[in-house]
N, C-alpha and C. Protein backbone atom coordinates (compact mmCIF):
# COMPACT_ATOMS: atom_id res chain seq x y z
N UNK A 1 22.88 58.88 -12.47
CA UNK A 1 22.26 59.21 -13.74
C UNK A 1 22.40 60.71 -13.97
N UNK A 2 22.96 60.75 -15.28
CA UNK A 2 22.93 62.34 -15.17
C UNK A 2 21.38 62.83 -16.43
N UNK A 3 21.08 64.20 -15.88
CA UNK A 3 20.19 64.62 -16.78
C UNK A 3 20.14 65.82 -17.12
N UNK A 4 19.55 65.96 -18.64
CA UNK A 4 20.07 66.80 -19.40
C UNK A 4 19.00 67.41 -20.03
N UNK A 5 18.07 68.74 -19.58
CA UNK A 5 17.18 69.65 -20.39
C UNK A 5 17.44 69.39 -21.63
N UNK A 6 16.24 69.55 -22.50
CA UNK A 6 16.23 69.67 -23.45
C UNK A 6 15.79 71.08 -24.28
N UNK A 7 15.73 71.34 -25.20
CA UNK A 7 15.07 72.77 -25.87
C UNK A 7 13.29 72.61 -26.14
N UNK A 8 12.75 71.26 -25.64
CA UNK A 8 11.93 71.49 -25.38
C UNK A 8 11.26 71.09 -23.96
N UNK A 9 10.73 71.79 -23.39
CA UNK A 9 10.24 71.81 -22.37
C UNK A 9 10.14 70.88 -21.37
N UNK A 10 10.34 69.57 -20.40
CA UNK A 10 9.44 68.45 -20.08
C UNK A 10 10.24 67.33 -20.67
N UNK A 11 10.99 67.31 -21.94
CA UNK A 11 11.59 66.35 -22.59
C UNK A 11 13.32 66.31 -21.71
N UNK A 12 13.90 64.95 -21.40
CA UNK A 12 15.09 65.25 -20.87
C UNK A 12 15.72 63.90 -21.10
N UNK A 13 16.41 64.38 -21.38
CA UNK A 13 18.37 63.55 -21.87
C UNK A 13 18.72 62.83 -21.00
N UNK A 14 18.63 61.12 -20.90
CA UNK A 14 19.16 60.58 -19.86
C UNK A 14 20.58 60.30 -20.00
N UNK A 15 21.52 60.04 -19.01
CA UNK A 15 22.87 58.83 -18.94
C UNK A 15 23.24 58.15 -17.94
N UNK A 16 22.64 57.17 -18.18
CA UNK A 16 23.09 56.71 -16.58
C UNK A 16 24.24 55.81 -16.41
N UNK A 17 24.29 55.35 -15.55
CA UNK A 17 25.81 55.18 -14.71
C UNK A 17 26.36 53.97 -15.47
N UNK A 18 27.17 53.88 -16.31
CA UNK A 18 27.47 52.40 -17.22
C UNK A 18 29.00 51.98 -16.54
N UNK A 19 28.75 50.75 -16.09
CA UNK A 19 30.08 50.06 -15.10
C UNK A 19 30.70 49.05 -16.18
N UNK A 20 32.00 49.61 -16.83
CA UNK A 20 32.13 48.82 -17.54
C UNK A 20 34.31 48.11 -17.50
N UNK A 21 34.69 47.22 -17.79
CA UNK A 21 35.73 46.63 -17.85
C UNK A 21 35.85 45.57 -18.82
N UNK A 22 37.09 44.99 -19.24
CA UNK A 22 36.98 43.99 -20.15
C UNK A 22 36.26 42.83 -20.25
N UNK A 23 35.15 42.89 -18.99
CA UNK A 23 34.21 41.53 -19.86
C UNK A 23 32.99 42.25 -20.53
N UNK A 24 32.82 43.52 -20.43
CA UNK A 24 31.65 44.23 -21.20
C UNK A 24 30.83 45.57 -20.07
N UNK A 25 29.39 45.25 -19.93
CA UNK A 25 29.02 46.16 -19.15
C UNK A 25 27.52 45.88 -18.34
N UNK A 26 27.98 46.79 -16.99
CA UNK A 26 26.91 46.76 -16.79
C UNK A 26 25.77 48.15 -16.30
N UNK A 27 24.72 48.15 -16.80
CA UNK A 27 24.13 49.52 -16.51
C UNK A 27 22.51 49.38 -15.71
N UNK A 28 21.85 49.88 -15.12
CA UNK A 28 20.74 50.06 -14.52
C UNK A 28 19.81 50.93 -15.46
N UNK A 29 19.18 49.98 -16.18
CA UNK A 29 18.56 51.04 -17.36
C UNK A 29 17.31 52.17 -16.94
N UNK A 30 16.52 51.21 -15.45
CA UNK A 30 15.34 52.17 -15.03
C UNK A 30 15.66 51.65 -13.01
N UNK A 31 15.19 53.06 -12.87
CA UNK A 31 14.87 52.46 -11.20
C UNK A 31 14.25 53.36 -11.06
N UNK A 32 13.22 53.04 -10.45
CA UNK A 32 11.88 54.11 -9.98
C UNK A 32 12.56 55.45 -9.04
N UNK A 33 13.71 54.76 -7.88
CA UNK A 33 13.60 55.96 -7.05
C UNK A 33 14.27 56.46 -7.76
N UNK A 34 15.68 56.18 -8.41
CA UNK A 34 16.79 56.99 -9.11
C UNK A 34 16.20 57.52 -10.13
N UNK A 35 15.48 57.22 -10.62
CA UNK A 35 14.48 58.09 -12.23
C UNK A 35 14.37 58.94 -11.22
N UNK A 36 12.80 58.99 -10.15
CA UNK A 36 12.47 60.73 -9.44
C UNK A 36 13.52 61.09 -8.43
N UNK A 37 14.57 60.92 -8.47
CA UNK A 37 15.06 61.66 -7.55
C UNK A 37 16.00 62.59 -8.56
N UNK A 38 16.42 62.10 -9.90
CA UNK A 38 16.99 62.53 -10.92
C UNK A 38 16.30 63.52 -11.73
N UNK A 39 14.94 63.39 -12.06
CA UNK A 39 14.32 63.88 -12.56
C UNK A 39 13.32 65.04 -12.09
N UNK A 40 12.96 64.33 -10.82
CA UNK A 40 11.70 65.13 -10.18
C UNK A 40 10.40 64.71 -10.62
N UNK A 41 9.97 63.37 -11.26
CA UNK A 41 9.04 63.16 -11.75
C UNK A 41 8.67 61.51 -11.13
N UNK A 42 7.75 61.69 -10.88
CA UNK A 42 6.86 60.32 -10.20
C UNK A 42 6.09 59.59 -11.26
N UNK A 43 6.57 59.04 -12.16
CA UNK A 43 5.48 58.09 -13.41
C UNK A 43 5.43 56.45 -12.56
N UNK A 44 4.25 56.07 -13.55
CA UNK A 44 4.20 54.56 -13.34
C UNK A 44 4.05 54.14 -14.93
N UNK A 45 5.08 53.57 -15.11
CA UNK A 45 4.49 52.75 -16.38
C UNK A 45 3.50 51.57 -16.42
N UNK A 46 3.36 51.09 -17.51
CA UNK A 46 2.01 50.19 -17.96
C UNK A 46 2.68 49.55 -18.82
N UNK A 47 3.75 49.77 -19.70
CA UNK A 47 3.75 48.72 -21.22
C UNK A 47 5.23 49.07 -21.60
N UNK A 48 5.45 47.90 -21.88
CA UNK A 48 6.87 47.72 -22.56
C UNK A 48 6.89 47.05 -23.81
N UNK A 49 7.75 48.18 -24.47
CA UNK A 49 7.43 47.95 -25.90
C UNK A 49 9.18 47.43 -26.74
N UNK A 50 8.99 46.57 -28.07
CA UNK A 50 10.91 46.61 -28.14
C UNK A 50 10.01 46.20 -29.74
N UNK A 51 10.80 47.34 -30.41
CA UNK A 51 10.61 47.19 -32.08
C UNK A 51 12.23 46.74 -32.42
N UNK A 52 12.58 45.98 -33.69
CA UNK A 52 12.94 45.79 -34.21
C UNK A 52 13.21 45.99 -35.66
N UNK A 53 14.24 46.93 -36.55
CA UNK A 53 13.56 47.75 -38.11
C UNK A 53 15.47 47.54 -38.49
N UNK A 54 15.25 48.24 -40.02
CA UNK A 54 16.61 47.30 -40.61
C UNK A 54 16.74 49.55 -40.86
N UNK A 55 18.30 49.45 -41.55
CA UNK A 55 18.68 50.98 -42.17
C UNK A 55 17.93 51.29 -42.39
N UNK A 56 17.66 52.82 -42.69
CA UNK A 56 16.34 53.49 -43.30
C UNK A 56 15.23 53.55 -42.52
N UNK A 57 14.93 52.65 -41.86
CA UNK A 57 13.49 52.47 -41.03
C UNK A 57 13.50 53.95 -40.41
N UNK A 58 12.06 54.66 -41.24
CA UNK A 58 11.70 56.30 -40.25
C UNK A 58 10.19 55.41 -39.56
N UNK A 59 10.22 55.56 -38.38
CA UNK A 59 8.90 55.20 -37.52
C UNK A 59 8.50 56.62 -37.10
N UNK A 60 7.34 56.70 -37.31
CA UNK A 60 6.74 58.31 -36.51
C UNK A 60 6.26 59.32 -37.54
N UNK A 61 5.63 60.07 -37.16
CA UNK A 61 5.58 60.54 -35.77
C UNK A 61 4.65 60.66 -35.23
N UNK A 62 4.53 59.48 -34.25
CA UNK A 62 3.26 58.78 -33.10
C UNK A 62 2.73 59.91 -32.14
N UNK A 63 1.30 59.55 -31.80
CA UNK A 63 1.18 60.60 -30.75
C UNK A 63 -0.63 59.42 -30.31
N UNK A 64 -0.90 59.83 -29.12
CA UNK A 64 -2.24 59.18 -28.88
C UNK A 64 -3.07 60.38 -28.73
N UNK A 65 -4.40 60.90 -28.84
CA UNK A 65 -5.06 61.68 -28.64
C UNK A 65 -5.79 61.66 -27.50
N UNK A 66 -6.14 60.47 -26.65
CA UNK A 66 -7.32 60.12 -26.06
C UNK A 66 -5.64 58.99 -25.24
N UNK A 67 -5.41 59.14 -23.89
CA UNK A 67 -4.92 58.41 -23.13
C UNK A 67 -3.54 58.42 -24.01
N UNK A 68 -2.34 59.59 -23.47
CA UNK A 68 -1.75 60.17 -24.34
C UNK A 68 -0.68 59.27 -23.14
N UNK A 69 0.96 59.00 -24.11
CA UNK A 69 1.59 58.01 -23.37
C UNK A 69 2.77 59.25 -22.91
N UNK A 70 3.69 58.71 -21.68
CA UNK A 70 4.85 59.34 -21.55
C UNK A 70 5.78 58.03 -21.91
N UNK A 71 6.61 58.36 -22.25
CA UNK A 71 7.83 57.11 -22.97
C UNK A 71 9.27 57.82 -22.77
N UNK A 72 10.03 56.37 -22.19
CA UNK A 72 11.04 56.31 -21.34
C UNK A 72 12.18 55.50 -22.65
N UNK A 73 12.88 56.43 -23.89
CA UNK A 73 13.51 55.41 -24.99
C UNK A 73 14.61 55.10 -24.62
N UNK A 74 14.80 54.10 -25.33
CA UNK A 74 16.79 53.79 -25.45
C UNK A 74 16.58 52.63 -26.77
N UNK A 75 17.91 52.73 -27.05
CA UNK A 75 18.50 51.44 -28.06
C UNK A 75 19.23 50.10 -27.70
N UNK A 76 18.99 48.81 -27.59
CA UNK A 76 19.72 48.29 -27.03
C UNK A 76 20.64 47.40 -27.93
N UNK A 77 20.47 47.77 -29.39
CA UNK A 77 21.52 47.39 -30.30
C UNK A 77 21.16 47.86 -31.88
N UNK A 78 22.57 48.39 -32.07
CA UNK A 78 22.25 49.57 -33.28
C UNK A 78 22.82 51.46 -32.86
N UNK A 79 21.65 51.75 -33.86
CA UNK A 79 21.71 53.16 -33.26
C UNK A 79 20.52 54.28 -34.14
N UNK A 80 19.96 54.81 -33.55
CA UNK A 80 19.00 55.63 -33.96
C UNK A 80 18.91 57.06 -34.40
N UNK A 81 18.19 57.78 -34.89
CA UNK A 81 18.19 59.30 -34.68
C UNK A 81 16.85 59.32 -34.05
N UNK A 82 16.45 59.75 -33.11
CA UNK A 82 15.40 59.86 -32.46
C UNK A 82 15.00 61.20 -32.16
N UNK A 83 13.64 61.58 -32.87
CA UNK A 83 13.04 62.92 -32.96
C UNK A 83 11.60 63.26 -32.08
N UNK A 84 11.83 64.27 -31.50
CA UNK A 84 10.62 64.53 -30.41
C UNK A 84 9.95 66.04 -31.09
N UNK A 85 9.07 66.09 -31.44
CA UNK A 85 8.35 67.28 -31.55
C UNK A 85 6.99 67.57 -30.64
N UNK A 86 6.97 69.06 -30.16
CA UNK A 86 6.18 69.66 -29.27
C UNK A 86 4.67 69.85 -29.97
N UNK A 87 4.20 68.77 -29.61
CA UNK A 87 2.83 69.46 -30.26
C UNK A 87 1.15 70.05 -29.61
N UNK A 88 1.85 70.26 -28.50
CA UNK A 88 0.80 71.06 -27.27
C UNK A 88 0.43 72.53 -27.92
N UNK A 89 -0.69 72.55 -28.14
CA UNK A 89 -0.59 74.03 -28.62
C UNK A 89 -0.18 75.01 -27.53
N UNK A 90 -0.51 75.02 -25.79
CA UNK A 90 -0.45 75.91 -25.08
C UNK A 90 1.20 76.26 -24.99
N UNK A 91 1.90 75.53 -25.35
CA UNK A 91 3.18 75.40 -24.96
C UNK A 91 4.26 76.54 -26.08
N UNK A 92 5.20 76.97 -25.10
CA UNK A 92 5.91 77.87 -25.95
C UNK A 92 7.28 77.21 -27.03
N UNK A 93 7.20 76.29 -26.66
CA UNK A 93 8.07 75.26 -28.21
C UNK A 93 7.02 74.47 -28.76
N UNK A 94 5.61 75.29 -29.32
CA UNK A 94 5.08 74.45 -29.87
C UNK A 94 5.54 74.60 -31.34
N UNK A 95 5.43 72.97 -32.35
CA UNK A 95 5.86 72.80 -33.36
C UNK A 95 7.35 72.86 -33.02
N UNK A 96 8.65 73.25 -32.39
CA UNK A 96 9.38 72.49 -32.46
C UNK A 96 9.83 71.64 -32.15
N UNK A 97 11.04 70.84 -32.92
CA UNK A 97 11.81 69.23 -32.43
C UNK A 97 12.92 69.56 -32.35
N UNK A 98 13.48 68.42 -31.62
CA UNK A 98 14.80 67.92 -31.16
C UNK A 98 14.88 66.64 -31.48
N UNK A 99 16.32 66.54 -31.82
CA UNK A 99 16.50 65.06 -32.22
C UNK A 99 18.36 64.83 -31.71
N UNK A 100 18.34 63.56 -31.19
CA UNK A 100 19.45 62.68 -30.29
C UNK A 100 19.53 61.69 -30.73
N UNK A 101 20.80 60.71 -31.11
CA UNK A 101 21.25 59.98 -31.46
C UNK A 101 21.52 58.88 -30.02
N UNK A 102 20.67 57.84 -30.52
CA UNK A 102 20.74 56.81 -29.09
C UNK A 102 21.08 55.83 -29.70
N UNK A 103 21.77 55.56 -29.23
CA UNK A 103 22.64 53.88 -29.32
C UNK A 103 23.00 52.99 -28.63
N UNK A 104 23.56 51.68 -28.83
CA UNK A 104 24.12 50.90 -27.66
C UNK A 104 25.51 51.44 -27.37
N UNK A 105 25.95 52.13 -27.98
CA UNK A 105 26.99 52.99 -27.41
C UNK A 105 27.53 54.08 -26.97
N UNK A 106 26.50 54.98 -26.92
CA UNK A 106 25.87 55.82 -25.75
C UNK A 106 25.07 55.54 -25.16
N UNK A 107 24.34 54.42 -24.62
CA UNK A 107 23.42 54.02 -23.73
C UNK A 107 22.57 55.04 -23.72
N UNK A 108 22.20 56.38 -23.97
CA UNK A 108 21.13 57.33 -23.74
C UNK A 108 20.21 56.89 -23.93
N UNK A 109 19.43 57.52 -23.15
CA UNK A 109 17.35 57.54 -22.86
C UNK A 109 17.08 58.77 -23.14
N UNK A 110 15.42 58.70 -23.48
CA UNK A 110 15.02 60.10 -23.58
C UNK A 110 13.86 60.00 -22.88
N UNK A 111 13.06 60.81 -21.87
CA UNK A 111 11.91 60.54 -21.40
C UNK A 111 11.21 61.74 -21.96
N UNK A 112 10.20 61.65 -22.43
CA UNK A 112 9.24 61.71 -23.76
C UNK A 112 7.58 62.10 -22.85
N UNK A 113 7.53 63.41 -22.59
CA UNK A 113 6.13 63.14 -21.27
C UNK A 113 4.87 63.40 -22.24
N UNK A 114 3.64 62.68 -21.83
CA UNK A 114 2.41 62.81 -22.43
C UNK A 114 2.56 64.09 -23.35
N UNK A 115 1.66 63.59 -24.63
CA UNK A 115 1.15 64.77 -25.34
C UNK A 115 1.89 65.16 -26.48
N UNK A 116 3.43 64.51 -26.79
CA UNK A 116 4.43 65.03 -27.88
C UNK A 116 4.44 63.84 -28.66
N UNK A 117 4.82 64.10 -30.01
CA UNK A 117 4.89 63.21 -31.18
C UNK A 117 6.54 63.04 -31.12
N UNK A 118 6.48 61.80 -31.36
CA UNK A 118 7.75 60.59 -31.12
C UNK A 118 8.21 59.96 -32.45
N UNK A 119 9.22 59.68 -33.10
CA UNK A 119 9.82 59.02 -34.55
C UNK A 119 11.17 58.72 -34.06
N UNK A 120 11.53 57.99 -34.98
CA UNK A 120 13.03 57.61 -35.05
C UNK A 120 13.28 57.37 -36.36
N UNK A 121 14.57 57.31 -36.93
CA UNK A 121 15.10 56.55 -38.13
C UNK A 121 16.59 56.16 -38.04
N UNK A 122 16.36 54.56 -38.45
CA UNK A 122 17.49 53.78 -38.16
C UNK A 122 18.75 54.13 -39.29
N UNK A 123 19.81 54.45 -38.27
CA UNK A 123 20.93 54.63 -38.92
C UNK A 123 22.22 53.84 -38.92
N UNK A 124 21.80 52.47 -38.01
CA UNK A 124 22.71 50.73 -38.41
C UNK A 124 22.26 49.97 -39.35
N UNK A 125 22.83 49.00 -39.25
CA UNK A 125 22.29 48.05 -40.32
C UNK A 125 20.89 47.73 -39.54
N UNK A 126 20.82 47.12 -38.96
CA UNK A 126 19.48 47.00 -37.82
C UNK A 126 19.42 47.59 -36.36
N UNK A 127 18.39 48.14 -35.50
CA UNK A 127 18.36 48.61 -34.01
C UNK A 127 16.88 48.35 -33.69
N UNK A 128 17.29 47.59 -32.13
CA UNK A 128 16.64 47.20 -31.25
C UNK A 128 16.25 48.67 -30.12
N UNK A 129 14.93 49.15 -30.34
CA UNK A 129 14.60 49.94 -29.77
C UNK A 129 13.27 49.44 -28.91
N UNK A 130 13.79 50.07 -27.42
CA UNK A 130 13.04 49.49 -26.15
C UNK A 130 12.28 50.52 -25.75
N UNK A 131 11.27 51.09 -25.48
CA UNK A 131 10.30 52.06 -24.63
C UNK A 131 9.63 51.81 -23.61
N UNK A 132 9.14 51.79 -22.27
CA UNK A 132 8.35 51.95 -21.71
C UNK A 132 7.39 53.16 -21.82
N UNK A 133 6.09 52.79 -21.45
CA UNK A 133 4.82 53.52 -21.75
C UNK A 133 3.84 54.16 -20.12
N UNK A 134 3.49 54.79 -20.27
CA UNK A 134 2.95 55.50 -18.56
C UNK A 134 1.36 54.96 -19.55
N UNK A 135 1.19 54.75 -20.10
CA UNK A 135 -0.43 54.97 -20.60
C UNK A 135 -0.07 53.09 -21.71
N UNK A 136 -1.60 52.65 -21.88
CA UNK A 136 -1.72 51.76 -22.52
C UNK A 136 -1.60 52.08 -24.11
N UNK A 137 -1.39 51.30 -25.08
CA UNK A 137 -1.68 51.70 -26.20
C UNK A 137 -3.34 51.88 -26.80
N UNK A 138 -3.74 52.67 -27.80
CA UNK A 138 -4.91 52.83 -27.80
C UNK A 138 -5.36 53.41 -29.23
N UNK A 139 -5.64 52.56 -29.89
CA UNK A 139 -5.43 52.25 -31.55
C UNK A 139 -6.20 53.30 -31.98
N UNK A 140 -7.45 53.44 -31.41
CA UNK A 140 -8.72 54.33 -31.87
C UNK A 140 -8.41 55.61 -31.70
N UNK A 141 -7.65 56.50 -30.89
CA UNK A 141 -6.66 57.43 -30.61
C UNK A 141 -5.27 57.78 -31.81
N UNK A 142 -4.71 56.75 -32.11
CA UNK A 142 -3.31 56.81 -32.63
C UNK A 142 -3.19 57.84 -33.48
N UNK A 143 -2.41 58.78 -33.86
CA UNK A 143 -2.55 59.87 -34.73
C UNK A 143 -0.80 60.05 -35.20
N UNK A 144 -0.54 60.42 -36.08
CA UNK A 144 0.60 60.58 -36.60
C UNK A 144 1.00 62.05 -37.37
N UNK A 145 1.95 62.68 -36.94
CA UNK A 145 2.58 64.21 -37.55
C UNK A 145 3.39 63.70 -38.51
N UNK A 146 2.99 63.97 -39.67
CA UNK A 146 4.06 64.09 -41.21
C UNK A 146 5.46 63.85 -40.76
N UNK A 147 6.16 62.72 -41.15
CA UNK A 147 7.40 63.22 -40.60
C UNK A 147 8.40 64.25 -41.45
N UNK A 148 7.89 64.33 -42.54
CA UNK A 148 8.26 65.33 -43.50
C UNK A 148 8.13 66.83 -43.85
N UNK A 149 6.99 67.08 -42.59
CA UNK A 149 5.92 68.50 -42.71
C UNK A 149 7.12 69.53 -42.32
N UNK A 150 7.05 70.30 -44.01
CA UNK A 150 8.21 71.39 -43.82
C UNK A 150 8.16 72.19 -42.55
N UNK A 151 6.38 72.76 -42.59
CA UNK A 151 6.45 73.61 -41.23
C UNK A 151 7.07 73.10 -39.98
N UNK A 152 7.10 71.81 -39.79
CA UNK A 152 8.20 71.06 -38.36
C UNK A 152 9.67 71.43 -38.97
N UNK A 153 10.06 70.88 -39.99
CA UNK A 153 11.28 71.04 -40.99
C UNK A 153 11.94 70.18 -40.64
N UNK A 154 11.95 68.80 -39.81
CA UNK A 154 12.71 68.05 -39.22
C UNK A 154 14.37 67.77 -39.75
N UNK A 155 15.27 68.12 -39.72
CA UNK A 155 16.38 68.01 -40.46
C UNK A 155 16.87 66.35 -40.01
N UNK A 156 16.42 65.70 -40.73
CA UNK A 156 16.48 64.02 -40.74
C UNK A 156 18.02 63.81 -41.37
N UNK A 157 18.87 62.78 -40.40
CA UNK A 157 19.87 62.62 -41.13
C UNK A 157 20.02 61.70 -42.18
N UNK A 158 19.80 62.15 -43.38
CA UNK A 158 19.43 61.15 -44.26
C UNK A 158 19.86 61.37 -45.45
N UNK A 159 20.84 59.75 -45.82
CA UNK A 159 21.65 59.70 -47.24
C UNK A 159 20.73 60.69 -48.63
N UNK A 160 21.45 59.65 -49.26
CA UNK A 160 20.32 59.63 -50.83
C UNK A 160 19.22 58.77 -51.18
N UNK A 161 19.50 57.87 -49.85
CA UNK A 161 18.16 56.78 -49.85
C UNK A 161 17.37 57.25 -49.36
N UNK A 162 15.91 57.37 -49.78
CA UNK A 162 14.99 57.63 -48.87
C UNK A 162 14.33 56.52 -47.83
N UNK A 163 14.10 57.54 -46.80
CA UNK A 163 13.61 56.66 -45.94
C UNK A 163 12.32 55.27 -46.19
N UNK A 164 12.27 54.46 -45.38
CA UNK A 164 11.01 53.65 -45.41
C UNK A 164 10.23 53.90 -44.61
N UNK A 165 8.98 54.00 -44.91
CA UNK A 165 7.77 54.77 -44.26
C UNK A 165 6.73 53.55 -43.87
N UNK A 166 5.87 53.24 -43.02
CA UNK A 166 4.59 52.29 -43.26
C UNK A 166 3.82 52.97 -44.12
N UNK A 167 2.59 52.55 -44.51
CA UNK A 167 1.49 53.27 -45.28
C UNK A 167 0.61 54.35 -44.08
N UNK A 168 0.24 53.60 -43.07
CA UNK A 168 0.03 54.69 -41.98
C UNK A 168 0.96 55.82 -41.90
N UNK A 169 2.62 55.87 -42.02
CA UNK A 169 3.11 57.05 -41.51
C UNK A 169 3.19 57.67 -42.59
N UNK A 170 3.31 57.06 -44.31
CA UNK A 170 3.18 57.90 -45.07
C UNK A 170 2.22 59.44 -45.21
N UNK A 171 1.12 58.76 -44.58
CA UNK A 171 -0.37 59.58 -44.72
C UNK A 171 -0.23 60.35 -43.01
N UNK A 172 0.78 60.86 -43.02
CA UNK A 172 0.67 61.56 -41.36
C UNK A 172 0.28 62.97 -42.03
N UNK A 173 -0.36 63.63 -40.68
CA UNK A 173 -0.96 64.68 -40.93
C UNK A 173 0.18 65.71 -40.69
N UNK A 174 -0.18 67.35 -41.36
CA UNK A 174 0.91 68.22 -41.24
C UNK A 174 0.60 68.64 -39.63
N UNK A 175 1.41 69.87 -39.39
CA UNK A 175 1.32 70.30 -38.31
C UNK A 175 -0.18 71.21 -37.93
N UNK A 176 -0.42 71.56 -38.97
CA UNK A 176 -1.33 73.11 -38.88
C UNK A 176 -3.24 71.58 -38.94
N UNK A 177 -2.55 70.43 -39.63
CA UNK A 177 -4.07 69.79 -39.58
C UNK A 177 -4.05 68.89 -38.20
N UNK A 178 -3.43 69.42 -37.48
CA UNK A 178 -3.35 68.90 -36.12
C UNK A 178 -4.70 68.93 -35.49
């Protein structure tokens, strides 16, 4: 598995080892020792999550307040733009994001540690996006960053269509009403 810093802090770029020949492929998407020996990080997950959303779909930007998750992404058909923003105040990339394009044909992961706001927007016709979770979900907590909030400025790759929003992510908060 190779891994790859990111510009923000804690956040890191997976690829792991894809064995592939003319009947297709095969890859090891998680292994506990090869994650920390790659990473340096000892998690246990709790929850596995797999959304399903058509073009356009912007999800985010999620965050828990109270039992805050670390998340382990990938795509397993389609392809995404997937955006991470820093929203720790102590932290010196606070308020900024990064965003990576995960697909089933880059196999990339992103591991996502407690405390940062998480989105994607689908850029196939449809994508199957898989996460594992270090923390349970926890509704009464759930909080959402604007995915639009100039002060983030997220540069979303996005046609002339606008995105599709839920009514929850419409109403996400800016950065500064954090």
């Amino acid at each position: 598995m190779r891994v790859t810093p990111t510009a923000i802090a804690d956040v890191l770029l997976l690829e792991p080892r894809v064995f592939g020949d003319a009947r297709g492929f095969f890859l090891e998407s998680y292994n506990e020792k090869v994650f920390a020996q790659a990473t340096g990080l000892q998690v246990q997950f709790v929850q596995d999550n797999h959304s399903r959303s058509q073009r356009h779909v912007l999800r985010g930007m999620h965050f828990q307040t109270e039992n805050p998750q670390g998340k382990l992404v990938r795509v397993v058909a389609g392809a995404v733009f997937d955006v991470v923003v820093d929203i720790r105040p102590d932290s010196p990339s606070y308020g900024r994001w990064i965003g990576e394009e995960l697909s089933v044909d880059n196999q990339r992961q992103l591991w996502i540690p407690p405390g940062l706001a998480h989105g994607f927007l689908v850029l196939s016709e449809s994508a199957d996006f898989l996460y594992k979770t270090t923390a349970y979900y926890h509704p009464a907590s759930e909080r959402c960053l604007a995915w639009n909030d100039p002060i983030v400025g997220i540069d979303w790759p996005l046609d002339d269509t606008p995105p599709l929003v839920s009514d929850k992510d419409a109403k996400g908060l800016s950065l500064n009403q954090l």
